[in-house]
PDB file of N, CA and C in Angstrom:
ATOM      1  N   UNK A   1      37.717  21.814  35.082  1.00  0.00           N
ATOM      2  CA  UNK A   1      37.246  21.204  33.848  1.00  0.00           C
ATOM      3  C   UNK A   1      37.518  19.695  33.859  1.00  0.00           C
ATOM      4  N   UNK A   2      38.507  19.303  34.565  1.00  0.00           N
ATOM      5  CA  UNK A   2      38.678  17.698  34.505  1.00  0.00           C
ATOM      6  C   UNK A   2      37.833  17.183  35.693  1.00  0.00           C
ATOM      7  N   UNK A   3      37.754  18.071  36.073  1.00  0.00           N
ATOM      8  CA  UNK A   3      36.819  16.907  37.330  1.00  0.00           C
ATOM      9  C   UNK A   3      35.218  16.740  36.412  1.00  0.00           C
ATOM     10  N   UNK A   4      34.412  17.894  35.995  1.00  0.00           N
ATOM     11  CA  UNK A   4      33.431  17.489  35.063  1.00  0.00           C
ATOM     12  C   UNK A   4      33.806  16.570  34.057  1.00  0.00           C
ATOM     13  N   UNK A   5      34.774  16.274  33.175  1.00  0.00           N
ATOM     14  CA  UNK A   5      34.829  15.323  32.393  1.00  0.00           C
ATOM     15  C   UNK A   5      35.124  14.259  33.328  1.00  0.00           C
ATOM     16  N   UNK A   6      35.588  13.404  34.287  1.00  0.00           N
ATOM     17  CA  UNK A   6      35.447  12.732  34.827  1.00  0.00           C
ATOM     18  C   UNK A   6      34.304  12.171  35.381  1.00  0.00           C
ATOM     19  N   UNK A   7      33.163  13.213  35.558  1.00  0.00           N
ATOM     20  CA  UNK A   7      31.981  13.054  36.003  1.00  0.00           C
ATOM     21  C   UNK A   7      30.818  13.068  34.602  1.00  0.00           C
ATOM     22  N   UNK A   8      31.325  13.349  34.289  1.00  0.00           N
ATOM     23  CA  UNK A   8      30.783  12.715  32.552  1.00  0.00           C
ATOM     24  C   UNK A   8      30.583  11.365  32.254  1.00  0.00           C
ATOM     25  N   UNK A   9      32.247  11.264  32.321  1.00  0.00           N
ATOM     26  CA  UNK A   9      32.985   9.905  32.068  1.00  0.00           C
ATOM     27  C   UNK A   9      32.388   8.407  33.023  1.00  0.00           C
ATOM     28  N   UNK A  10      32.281   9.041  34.226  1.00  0.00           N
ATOM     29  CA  UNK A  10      31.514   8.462  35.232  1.00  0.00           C
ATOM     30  C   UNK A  10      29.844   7.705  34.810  1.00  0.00           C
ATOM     31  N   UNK A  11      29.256   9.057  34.377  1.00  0.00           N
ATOM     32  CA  UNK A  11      27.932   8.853  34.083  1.00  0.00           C
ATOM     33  C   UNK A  11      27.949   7.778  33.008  1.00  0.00           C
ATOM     34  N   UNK A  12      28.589   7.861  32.074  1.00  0.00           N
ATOM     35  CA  UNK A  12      28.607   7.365  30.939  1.00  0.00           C
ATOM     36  C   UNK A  12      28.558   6.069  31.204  1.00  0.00           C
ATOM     37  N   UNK A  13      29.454   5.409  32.461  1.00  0.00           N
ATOM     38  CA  UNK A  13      29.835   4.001  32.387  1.00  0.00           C
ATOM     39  C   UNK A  13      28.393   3.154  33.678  1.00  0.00           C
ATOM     40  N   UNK A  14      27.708   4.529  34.220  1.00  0.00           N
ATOM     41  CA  UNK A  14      26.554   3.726  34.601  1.00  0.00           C
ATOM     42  C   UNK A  14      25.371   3.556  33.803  1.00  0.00           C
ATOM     43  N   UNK A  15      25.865   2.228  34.222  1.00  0.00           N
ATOM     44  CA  UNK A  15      24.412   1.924  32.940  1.00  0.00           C
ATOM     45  C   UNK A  15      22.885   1.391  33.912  1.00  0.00           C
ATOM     46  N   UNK A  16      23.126   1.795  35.359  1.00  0.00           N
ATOM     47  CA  UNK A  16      21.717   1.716  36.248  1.00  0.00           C
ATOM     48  C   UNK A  16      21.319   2.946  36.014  1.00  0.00           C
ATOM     49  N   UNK A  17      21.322   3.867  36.094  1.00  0.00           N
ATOM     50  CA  UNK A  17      20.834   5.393  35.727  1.00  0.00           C
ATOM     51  C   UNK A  17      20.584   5.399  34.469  1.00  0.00           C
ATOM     52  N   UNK A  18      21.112   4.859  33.534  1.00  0.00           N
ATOM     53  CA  UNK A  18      19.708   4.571  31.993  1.00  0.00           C
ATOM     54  C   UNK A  18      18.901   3.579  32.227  1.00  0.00           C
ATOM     55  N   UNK A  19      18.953   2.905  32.626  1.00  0.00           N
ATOM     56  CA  UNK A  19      17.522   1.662  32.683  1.00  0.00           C
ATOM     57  C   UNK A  19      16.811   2.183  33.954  1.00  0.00           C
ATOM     58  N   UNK A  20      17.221   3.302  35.136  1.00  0.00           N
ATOM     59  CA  UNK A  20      15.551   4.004  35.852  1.00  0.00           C
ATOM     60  C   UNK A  20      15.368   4.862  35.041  1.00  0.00           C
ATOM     61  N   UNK A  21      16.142   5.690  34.115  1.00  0.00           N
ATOM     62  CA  UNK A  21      15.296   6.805  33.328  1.00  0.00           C
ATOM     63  C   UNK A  21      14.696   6.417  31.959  1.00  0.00           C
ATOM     64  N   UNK A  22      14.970   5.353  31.788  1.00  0.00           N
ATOM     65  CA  UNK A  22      14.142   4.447  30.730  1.00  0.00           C
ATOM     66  C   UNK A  22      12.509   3.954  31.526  1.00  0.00           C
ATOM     67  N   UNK A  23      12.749   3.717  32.822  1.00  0.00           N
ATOM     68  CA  UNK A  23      11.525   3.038  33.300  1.00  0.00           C
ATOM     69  C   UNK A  23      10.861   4.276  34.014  1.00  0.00           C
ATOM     70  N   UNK A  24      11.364   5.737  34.330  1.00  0.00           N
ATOM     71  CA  UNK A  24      10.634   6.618  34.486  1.00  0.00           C
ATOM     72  C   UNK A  24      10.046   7.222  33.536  1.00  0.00           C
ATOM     73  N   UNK A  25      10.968   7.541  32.075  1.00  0.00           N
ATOM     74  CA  UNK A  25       9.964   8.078  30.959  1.00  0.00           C
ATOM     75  C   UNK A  25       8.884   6.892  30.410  1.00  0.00           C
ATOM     76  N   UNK A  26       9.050   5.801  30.638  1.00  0.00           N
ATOM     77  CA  UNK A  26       7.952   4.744  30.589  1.00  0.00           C
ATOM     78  C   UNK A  26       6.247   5.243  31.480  1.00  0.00           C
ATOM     79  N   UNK A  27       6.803   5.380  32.583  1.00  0.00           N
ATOM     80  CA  UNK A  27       5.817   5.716  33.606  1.00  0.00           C
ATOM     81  C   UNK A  27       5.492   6.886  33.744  1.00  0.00           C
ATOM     82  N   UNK A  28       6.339   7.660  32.960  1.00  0.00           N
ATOM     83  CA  UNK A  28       5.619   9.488  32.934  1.00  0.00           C
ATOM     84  C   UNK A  28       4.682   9.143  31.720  1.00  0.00           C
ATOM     85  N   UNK A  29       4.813   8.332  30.525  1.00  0.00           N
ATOM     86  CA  UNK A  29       4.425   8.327  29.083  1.00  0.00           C
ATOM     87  C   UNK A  29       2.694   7.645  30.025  1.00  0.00           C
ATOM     88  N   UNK A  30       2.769   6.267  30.495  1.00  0.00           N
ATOM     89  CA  UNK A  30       1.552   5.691  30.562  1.00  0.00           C
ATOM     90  C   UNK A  30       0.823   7.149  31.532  1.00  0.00           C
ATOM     91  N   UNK A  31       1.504   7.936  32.907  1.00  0.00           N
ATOM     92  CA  UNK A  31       0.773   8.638  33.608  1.00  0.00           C
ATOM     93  C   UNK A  31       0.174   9.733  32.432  1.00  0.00           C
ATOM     94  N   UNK A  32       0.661  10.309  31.481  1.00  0.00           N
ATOM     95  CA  UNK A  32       0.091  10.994  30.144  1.00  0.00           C
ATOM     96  C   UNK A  32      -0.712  10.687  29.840  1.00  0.00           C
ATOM     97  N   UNK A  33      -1.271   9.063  29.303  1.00  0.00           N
ATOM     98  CA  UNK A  33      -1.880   8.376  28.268  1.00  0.00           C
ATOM     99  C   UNK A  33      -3.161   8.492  29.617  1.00  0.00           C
ATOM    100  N   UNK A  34      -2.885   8.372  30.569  1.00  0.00           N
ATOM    101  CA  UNK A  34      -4.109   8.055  32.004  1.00  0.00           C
ATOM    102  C   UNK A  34      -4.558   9.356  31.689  1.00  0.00           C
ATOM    103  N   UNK A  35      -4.494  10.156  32.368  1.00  0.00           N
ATOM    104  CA  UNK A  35      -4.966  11.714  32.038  1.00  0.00           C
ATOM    105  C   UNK A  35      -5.389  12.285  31.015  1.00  0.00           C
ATOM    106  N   UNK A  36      -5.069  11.617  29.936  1.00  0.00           N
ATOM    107  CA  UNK A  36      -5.716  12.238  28.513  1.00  0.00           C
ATOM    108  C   UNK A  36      -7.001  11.039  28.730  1.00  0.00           C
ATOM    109  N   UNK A  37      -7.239   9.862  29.001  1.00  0.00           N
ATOM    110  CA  UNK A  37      -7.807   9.242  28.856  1.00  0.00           C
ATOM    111  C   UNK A  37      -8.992   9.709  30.026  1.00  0.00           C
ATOM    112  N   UNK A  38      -8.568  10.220  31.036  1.00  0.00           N
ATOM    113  CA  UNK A  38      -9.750  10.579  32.033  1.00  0.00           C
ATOM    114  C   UNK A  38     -10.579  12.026  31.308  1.00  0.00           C
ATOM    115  N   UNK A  39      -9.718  12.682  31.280  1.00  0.00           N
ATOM    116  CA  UNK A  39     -10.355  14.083  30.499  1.00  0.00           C
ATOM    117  C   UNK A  39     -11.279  13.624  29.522  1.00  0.00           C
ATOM    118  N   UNK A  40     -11.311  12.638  28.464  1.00  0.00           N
ATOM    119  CA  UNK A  40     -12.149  12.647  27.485  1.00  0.00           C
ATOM    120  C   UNK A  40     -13.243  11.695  27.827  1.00  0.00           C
ATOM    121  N   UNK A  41     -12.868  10.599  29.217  1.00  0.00           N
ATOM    122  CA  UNK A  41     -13.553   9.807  29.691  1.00  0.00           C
ATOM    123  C   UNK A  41     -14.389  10.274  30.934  1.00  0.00           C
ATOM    124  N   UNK A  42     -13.694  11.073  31.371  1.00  0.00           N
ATOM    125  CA  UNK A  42     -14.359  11.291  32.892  1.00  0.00           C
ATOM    126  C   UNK A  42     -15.780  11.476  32.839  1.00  0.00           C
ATOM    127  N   UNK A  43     -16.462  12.026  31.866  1.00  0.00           N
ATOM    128  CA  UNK A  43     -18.003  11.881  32.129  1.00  0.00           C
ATOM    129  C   UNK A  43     -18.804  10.948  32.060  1.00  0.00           C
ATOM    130  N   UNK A  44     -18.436  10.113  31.544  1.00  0.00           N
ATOM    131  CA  UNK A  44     -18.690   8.928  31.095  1.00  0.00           C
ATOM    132  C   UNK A  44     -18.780   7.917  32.281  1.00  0.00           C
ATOM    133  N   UNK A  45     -17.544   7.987  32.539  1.00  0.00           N
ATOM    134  CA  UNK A  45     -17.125   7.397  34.391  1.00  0.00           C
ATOM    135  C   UNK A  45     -17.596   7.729  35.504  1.00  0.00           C
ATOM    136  N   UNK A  46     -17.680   8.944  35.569  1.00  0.00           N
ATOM    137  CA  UNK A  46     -18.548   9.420  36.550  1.00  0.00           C
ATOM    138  C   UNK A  46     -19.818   8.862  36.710  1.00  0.00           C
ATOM    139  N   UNK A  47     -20.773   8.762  35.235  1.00  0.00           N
ATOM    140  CA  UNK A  47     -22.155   8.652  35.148  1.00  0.00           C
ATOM    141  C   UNK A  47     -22.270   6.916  35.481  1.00  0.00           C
ATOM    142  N   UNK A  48     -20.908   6.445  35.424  1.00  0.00           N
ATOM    143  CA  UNK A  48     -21.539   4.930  35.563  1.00  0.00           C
ATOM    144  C   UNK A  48     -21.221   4.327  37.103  1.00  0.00           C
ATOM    145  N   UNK A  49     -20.152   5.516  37.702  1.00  0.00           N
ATOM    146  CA  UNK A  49     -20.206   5.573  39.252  1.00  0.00           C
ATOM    147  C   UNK A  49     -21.342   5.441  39.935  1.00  0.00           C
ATOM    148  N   UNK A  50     -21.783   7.051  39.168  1.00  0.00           N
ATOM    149  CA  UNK A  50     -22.669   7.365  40.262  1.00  0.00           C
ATOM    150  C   UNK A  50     -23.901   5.926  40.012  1.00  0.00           C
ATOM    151  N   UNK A  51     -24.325   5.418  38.814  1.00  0.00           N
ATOM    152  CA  UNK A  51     -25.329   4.496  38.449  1.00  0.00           C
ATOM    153  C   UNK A  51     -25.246   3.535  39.354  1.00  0.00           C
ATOM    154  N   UNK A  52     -23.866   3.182  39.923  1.00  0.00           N
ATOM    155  CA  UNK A  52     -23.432   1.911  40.927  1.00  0.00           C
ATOM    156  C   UNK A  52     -23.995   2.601  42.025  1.00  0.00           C
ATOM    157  N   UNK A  53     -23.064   3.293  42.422  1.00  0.00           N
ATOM    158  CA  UNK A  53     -23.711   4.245  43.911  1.00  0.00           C
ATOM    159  C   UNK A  53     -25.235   4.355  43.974  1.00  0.00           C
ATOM    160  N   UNK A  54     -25.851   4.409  43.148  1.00  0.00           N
ATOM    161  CA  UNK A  54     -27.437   4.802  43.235  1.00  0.00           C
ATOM    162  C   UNK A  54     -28.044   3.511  43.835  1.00  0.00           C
ATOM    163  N   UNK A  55     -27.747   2.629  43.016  1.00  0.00           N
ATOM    164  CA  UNK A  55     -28.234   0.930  43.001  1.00  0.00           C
ATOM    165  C   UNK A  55     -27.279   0.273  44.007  1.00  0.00           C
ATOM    166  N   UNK A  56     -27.095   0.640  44.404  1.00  0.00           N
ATOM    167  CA  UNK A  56     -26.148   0.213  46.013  1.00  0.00           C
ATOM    168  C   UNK A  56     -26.808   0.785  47.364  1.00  0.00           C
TER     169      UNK A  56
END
């Protein structure tokens, strides 16, 4: 039991392991916002792909 509170205690005093899991739930939140944004966009995108591809 003291070695986990030590390793608690440990965690607690790094403060680099909150600022990457601050900048990973950052980058999970925008990879969310991408994916909701393709799903409701993707046809849309597609159709103006392919419009390039055609005229190319």
């Amino acid at each position: 039991m003291v070695l986990f509170n030590e390793f608690l205690a440990a965690l607690r005093r790094d403060e680099e392991g909150q600022g990457l899991a601050e900048y990973a739930l950052i980058l999970a939140l925008i990879a969310i916002v991408a994916i909701i944004a393709l799903i409701f966009l993707g046809g849309q995108v597609s159709g103006i792909l392919s419009t390039v591809g055609n005229s190319v």
